[in-house]
Protein backbone atom coordinates (compact mmCIF):
# COMPACT_ATOMS: atom_id res chain seq x y z
CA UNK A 1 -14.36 -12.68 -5.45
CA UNK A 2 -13.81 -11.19 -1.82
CA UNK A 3 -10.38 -9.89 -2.79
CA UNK A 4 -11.38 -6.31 -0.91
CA UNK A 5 -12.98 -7.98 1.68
CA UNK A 6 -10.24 -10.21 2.50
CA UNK A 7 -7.51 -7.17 2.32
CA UNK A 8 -9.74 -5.42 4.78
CA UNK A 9 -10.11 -8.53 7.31
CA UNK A 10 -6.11 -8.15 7.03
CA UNK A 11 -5.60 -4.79 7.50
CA UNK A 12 -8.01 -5.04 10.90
CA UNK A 13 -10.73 -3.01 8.97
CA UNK A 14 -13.23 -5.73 9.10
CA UNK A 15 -13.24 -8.77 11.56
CA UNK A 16 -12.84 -12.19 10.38
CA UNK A 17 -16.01 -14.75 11.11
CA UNK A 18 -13.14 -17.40 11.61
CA UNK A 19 -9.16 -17.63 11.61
CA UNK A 20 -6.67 -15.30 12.64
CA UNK A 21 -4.54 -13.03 10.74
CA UNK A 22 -0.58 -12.54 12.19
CA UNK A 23 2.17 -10.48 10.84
CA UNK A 24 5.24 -10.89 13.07
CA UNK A 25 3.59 -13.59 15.32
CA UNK A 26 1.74 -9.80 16.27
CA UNK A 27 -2.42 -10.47 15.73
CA UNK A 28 -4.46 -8.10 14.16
CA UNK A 29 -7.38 -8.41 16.80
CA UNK A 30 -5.61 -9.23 19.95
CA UNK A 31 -2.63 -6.29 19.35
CA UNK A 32 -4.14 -3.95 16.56
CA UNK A 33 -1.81 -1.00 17.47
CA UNK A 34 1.81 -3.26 17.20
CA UNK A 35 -0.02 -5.40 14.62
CA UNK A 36 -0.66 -2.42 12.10
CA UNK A 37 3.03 -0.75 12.88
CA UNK A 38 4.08 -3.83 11.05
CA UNK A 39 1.66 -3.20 8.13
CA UNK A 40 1.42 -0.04 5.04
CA UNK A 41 -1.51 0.04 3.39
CA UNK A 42 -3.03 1.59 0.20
CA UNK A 43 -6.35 1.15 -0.21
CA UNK A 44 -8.23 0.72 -3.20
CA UNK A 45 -9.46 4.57 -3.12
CA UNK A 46 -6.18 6.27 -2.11
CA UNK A 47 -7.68 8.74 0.94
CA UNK A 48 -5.58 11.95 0.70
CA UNK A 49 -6.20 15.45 1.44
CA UNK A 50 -6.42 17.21 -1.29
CA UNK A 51 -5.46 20.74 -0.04
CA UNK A 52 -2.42 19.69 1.28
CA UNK A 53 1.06 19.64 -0.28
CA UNK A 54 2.78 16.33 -0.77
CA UNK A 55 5.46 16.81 2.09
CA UNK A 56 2.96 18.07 4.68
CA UNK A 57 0.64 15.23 3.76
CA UNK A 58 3.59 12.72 4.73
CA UNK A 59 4.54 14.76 7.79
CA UNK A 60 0.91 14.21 8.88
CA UNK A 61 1.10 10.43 8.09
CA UNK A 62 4.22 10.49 9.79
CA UNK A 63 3.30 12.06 13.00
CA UNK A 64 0.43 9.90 13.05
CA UNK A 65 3.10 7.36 13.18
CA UNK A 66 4.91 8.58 15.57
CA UNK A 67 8.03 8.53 13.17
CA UNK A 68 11.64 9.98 14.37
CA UNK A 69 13.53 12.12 11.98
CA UNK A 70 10.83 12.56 9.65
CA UNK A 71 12.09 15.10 7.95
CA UNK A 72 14.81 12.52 6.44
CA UNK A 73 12.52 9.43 5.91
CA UNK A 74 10.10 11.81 4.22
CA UNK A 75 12.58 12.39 2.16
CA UNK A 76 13.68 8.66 1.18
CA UNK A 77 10.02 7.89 0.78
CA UNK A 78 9.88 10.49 -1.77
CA UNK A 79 12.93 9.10 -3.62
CA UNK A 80 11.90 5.92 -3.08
CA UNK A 81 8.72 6.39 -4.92
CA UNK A 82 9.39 8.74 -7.49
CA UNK A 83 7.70 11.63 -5.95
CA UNK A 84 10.80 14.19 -5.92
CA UNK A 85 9.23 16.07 -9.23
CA UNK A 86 5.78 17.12 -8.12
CA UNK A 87 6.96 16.87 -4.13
CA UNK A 88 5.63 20.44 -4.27
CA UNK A 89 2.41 20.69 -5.29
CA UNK A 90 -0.60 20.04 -3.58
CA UNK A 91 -1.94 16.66 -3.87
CA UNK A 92 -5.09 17.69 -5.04
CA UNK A 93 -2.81 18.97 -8.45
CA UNK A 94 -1.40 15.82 -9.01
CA UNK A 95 -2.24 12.86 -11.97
CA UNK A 96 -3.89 10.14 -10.36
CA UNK A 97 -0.59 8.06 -10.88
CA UNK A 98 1.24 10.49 -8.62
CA UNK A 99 -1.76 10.51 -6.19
CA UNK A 100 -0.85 6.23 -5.96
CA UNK A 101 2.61 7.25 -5.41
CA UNK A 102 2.01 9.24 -2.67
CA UNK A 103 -0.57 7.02 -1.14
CA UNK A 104 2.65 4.35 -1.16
CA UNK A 105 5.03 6.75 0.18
CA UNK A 106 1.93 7.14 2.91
CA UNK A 107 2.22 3.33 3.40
CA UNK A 108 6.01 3.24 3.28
CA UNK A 109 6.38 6.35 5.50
CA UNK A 110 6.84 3.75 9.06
CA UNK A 111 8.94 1.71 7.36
CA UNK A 112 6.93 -1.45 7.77
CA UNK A 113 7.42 -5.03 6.73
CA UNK A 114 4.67 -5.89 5.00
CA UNK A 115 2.85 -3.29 2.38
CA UNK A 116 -1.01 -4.34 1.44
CA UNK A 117 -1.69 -2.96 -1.84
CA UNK A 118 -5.49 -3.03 -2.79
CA UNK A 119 -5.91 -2.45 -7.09
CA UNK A 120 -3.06 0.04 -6.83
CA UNK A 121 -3.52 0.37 -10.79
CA UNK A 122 -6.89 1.18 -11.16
CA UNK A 123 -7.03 3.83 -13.53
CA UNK A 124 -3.87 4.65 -14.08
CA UNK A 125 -2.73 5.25 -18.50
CA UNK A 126 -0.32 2.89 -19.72
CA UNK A 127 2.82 4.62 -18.78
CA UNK A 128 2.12 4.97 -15.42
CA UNK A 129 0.43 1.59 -14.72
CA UNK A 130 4.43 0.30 -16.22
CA UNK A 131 5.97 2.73 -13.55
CA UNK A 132 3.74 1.62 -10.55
CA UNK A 133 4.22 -1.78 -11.48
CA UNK A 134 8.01 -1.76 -11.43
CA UNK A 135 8.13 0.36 -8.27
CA UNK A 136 5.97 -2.15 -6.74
CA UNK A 137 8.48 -5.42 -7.84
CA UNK A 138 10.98 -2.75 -6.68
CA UNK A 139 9.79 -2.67 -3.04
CA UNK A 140 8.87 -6.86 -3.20
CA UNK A 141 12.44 -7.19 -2.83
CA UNK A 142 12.75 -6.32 0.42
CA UNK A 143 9.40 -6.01 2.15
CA UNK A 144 6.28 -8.99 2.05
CA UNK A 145 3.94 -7.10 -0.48
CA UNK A 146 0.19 -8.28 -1.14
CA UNK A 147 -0.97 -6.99 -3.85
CA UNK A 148 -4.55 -7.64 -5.09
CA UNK A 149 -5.60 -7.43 -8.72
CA UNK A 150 -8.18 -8.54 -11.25
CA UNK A 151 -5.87 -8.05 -13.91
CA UNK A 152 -4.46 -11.34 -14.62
CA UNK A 153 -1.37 -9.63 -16.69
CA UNK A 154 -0.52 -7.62 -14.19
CA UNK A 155 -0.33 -10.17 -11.43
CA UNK A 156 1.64 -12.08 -13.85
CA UNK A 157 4.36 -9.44 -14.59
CA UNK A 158 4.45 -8.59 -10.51
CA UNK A 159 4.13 -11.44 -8.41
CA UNK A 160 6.46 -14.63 -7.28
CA UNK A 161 3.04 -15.78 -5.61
CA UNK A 162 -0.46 -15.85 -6.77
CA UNK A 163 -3.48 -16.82 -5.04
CA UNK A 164 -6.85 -16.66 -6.76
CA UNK A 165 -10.11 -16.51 -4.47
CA UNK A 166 -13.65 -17.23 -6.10
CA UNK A 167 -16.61 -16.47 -3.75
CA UNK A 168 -14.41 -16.47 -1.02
CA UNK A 169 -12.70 -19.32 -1.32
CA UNK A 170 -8.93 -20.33 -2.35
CA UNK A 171 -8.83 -21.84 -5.81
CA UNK A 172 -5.28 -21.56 -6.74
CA UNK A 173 -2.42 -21.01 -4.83
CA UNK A 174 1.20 -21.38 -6.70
């Protein structure tokens, strides 16, 4: 459908063969450092190091950031996203619906205002597929998320938007 494809011309993964993407009136080509301080982003696969623990992985992210007083908003973004009970462990020991909640306390870590979410509840059992869904509602109330899914139920129960894209191209947008 070119759901990926599209979430990677956003993110400034990919380049665009026409258009422009903005977040912020910042673009993703012309300003890709400002543009992608405005942007979290969770891709499909959830990249995390395995061998680290949970808080060192998010003081990582948020050096890479550049973050002040990371020590506290590594903190919030582990309350914020559920993480406080296995905030010790090495990420390599958690479920894989812990591993999504770190990879969104990754994405949250700058604090941005828009949060790209790429199939965020691929594989995930039942319980925790409820859990990431409400956190992500949860964080739609104050941040622009974008959330792509195949799951028609799930956009459903999530979104105040939906566009649907076949081969590319924008079928539906309500």
């Amino acid at each position: 459908a070119g759901k990926s494809t599209t979430i990677k011309i956003i993110t400034g993964y990919l380049d665009a063969d026409s258009g422009n993407v903005l977040i912020n009136e910042i673009d993703v080509h012309k300003n890709p450092v400002e543009y992608k301080k405005q942007v979290g982003y969770l891709p499909e696969g959830n990249p995390l190091y395995y061998e680290m623990y949970v808080r060192e992985y998010l003081s990582f992210i948020a050096e890479l950031h550049q973050i002040k007083n990371s020590k506290k908003r590594i903190e919030e973004v582990i309350d914020l996203t559920g993480l406080r009970i296995e905030s010790n462990k090495k990420t390599g020991q958690l479920s894989k619906g812990y591993k999504q909640r770190v990879g969104l306390a990754a994405a949250l870590i700058h604090n941005p205002d828009g949060l790209i979410l790429d199939e965020p509840t691929t594989g995930l059992d039942p319980n925790q597929i409820i859990e990431i869904r409400q956190l992500i509602k949860d964080l739609g109330k104050n941040k622009t998320v974008l959330f792509s899914s195949h799951i028609l139920q799930e956009v459903e129960s999530i979104c105040d938007r939906v566009i649907i894209i076949n081969k590319g191209t924008i079928v539906a947008d309500d």
